[in-house]
C-alpha atoms as a PDB file:
ATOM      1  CA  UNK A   1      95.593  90.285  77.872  1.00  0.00           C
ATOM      2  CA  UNK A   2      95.533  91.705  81.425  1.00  0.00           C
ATOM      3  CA  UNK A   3      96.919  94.988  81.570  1.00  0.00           C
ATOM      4  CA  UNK A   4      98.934  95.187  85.153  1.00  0.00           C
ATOM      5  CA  UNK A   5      97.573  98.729  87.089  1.00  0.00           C
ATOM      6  CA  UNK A   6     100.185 100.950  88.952  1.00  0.00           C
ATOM      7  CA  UNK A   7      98.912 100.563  92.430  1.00  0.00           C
ATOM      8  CA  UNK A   8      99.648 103.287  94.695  1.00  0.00           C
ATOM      9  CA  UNK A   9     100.766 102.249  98.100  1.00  0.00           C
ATOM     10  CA  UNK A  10      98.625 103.149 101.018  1.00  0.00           C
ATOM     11  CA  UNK A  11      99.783 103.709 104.074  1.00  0.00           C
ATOM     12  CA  UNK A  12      98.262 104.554 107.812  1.00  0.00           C
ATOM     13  CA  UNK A  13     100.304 107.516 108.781  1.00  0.00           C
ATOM     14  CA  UNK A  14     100.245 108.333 112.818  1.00  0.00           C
ATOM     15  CA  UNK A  15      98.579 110.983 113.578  1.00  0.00           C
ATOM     16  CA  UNK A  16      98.677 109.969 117.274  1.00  0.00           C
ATOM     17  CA  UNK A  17     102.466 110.612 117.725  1.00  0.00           C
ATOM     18  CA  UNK A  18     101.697 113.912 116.699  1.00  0.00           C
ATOM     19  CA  UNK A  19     102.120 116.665 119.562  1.00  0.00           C
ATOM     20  CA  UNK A  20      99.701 119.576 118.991  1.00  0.00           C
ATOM     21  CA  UNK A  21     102.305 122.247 120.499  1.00  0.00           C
ATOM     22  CA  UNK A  22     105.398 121.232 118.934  1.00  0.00           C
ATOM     23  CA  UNK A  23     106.635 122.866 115.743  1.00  0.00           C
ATOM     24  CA  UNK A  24     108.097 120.475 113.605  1.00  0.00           C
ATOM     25  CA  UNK A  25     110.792 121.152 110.255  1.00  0.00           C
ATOM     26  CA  UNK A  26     110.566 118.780 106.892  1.00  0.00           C
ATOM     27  CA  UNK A  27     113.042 116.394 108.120  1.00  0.00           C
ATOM     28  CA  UNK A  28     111.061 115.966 111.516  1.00  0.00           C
ATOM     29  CA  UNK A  29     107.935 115.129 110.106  1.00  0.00           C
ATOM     30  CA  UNK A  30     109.239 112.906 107.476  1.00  0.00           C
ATOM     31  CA  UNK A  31     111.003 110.696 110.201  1.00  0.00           C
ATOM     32  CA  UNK A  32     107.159 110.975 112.109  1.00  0.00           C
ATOM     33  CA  UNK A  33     105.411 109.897 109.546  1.00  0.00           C
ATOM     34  CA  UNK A  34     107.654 107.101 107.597  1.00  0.00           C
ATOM     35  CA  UNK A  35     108.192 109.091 104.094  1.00  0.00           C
ATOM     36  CA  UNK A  36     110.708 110.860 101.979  1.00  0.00           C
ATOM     37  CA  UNK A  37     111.386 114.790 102.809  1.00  0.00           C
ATOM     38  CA  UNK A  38     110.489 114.551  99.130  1.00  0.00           C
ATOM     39  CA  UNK A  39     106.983 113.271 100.106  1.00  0.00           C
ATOM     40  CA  UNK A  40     106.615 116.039 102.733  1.00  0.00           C
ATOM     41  CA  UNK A  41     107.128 119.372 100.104  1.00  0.00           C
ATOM     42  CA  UNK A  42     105.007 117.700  98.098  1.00  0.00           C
ATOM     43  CA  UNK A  43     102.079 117.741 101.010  1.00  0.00           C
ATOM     44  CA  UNK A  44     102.794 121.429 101.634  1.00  0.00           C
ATOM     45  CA  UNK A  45     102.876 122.365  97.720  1.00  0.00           C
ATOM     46  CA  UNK A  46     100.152 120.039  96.615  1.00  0.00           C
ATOM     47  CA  UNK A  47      97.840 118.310  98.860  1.00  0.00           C
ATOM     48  CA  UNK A  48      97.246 121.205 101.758  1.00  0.00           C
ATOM     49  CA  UNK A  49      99.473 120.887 104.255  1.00  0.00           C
ATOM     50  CA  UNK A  50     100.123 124.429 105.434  1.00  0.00           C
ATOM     51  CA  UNK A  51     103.645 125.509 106.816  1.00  0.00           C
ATOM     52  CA  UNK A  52     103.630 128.545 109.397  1.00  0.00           C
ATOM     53  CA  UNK A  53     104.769 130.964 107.076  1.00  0.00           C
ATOM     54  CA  UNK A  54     107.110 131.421 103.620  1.00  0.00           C
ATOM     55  CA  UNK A  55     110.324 131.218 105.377  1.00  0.00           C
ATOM     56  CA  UNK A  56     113.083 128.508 105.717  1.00  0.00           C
ATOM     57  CA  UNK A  57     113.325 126.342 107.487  1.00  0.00           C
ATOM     58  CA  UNK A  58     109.923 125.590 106.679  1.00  0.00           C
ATOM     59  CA  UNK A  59     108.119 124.578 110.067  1.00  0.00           C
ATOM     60  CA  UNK A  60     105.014 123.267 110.875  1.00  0.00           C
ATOM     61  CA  UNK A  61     102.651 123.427 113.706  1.00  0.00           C
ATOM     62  CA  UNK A  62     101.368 120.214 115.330  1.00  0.00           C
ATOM     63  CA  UNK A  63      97.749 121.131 115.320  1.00  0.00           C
ATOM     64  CA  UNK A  64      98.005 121.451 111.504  1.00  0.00           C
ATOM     65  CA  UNK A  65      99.892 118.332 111.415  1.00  0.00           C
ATOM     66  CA  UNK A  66      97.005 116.251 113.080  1.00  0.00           C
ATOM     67  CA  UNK A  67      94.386 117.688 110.981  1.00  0.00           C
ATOM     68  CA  UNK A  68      96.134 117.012 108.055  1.00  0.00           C
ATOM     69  CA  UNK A  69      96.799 113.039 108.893  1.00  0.00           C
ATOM     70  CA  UNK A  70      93.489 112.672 109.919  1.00  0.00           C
ATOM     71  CA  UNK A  71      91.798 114.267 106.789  1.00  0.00           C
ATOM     72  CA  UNK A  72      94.063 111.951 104.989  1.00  0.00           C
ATOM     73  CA  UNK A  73      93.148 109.106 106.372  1.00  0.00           C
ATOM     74  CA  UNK A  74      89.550 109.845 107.116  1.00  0.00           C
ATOM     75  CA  UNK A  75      89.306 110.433 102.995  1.00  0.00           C
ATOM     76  CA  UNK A  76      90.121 106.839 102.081  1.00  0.00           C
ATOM     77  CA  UNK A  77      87.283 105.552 104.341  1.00  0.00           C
ATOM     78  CA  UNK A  78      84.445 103.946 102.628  1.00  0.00           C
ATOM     79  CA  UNK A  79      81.621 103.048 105.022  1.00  0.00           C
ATOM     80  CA  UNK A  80      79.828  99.270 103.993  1.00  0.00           C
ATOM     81  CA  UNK A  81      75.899  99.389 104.241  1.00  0.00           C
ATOM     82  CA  UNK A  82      74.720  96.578 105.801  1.00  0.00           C
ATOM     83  CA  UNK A  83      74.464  93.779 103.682  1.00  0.00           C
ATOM     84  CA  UNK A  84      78.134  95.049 101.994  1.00  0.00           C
ATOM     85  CA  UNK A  85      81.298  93.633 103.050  1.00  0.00           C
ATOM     86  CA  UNK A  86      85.027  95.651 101.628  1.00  0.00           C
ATOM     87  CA  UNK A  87      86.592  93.506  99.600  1.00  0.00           C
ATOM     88  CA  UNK A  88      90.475  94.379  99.496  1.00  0.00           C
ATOM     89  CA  UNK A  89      90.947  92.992  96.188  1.00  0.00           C
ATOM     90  CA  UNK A  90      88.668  95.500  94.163  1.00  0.00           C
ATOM     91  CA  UNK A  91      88.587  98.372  97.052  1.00  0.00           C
ATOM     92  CA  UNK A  92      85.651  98.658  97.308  1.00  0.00           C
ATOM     93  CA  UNK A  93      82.320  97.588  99.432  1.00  0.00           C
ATOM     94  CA  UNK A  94      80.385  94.565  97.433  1.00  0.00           C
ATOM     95  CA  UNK A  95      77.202  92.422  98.137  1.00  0.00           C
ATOM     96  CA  UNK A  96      78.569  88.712  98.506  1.00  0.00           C
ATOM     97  CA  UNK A  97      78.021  86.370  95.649  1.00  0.00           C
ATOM     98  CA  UNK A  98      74.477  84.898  95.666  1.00  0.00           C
ATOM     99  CA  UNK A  99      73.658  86.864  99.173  1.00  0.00           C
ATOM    100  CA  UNK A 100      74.804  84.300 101.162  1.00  0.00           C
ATOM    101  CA  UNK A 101      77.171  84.283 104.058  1.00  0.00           C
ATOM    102  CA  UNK A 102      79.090  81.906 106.662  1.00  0.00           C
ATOM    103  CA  UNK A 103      78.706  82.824 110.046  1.00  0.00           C
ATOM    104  CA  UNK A 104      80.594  82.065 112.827  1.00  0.00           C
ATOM    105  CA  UNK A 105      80.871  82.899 116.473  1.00  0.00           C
ATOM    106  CA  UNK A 106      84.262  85.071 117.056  1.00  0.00           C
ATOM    107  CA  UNK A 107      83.456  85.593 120.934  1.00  0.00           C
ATOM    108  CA  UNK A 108      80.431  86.364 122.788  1.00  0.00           C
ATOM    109  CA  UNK A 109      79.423  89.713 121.520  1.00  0.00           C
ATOM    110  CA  UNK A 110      80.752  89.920 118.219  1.00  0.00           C
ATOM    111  CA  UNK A 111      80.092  87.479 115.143  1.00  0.00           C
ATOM    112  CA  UNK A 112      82.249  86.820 111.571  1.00  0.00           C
ATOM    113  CA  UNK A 113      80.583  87.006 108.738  1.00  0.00           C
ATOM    114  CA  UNK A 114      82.199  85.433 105.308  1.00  0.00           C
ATOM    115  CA  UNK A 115      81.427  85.451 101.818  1.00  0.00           C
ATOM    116  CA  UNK A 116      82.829  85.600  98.202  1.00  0.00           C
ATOM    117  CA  UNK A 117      82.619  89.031  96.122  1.00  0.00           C
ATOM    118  CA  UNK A 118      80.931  89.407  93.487  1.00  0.00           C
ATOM    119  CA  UNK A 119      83.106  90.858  90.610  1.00  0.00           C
ATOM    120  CA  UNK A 120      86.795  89.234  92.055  1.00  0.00           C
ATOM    121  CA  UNK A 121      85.524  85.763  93.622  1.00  0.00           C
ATOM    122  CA  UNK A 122      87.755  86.595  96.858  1.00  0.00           C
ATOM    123  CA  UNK A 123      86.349  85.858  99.906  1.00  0.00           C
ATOM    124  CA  UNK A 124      85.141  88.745 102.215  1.00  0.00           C
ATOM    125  CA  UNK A 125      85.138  89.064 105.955  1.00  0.00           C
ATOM    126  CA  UNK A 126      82.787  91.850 108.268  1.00  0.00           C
ATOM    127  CA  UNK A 127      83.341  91.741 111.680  1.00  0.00           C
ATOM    128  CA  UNK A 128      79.448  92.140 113.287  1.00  0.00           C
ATOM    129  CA  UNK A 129      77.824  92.845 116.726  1.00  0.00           C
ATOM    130  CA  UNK A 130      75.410  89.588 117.402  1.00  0.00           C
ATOM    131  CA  UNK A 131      72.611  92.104 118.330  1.00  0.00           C
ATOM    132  CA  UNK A 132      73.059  93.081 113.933  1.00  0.00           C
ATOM    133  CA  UNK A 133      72.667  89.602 113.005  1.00  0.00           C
ATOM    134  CA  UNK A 134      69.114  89.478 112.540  1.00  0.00           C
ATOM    135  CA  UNK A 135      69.247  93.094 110.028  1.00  0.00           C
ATOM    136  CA  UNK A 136      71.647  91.121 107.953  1.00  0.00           C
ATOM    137  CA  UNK A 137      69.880  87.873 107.981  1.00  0.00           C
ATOM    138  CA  UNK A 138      66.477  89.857 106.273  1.00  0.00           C
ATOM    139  CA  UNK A 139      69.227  91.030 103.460  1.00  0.00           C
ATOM    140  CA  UNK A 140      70.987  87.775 103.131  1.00  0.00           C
ATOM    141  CA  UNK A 141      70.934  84.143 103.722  1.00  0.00           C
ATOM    142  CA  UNK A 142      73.244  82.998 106.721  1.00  0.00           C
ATOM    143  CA  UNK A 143      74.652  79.921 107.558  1.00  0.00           C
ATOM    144  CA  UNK A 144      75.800  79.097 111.233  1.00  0.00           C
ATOM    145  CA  UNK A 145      79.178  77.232 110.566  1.00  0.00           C
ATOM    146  CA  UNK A 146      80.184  75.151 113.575  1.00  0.00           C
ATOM    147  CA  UNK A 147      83.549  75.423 115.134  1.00  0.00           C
ATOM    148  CA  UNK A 148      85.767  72.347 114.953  1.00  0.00           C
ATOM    149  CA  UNK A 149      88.853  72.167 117.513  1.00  0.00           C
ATOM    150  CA  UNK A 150      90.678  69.807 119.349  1.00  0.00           C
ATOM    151  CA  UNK A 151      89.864  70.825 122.883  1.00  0.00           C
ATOM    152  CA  UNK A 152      86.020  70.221 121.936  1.00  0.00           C
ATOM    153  CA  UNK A 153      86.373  66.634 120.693  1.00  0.00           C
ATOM    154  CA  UNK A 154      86.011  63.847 122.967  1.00  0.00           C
ATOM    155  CA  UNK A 155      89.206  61.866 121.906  1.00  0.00           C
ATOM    156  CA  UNK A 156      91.705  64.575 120.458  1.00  0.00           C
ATOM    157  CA  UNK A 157      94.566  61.896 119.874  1.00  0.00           C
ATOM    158  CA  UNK A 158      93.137  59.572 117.341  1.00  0.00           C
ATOM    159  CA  UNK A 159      95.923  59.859 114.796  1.00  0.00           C
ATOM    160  CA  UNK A 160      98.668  59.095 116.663  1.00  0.00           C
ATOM    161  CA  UNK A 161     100.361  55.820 117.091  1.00  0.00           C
ATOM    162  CA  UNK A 162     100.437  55.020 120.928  1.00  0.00           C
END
């Protein structure tokens, strides 16, 4: 029996919009960011977001604002080794099953790899420069996959009826 897990939800909050000189309230910040006021008193009582000082309405500066987005997304990063792809379904960076991946050309400079994880079975994508091909080709096996399209075949309407 498969026991269903409570999966957070994860969200990219924009610390871009942020203005570093602007002092922004509870209500302001929740708007900014997409959340509940709710979510926002629990950032300033729990997870380190600092207000400017104990009073109401509780403000908050814009520099502390941006650092705090940032560290929060910045802390859910997880850097893939060459070789690794993420895999979304288990979260986490995984060698593809039997080291083994499909390549094929995205545009000039840059090259999509494919495989299947591991542990899930999902398949895996890493986006990769084509000057990094040959570092992953000594950790895996790649396969050149050739791109099939319409414009490229020499008689593109053979199904039709005319």
């Amino acid at each position: 029996m498969l026991v269903a897990q409570n999966r957070r939800r994860r969200r990219a909050y924009p610390a871009h919009r942020v203005k570093k000189l602007v002092t922004y309230d509870v209500h302001e910040v929740a708007k900014l960011c997409g959340v509940h006021r709710g979510t926002v008193r629990h950032w300033l009582k729990a997870e380190g977001l600092k207000a400017i000082d104990g009073s109401r309405p509780t403000l908050i500066h814009g520099t502390e604002l941006k650092r705090f987005l940032t560290e929060k997304r910045t802390c859910r990063r997880q850097k893939c080794a060459i070789g690794e792809f993420f895999c979304f379904r288990c979260r986490q960076p995984r060698k593809p099953w039997g080291d083994t991946a499909d390549c094929r050309f995205h545009t000039d400079k840059i090259v999509k790899l494919t495989g299947l994880c591991v542990v899930c079975e999902r398949i895996m994508h890493r986006l990769v420069r084509r000057g990094d091909l040959p570092k992953f080709a000594r950790l895996m096996e790649i396969r050149a996959l050739s791109l099939e399209r319409l414009i490229d075949r020499a008689s593109p309407n053979e199904n039709s009826d005319s």
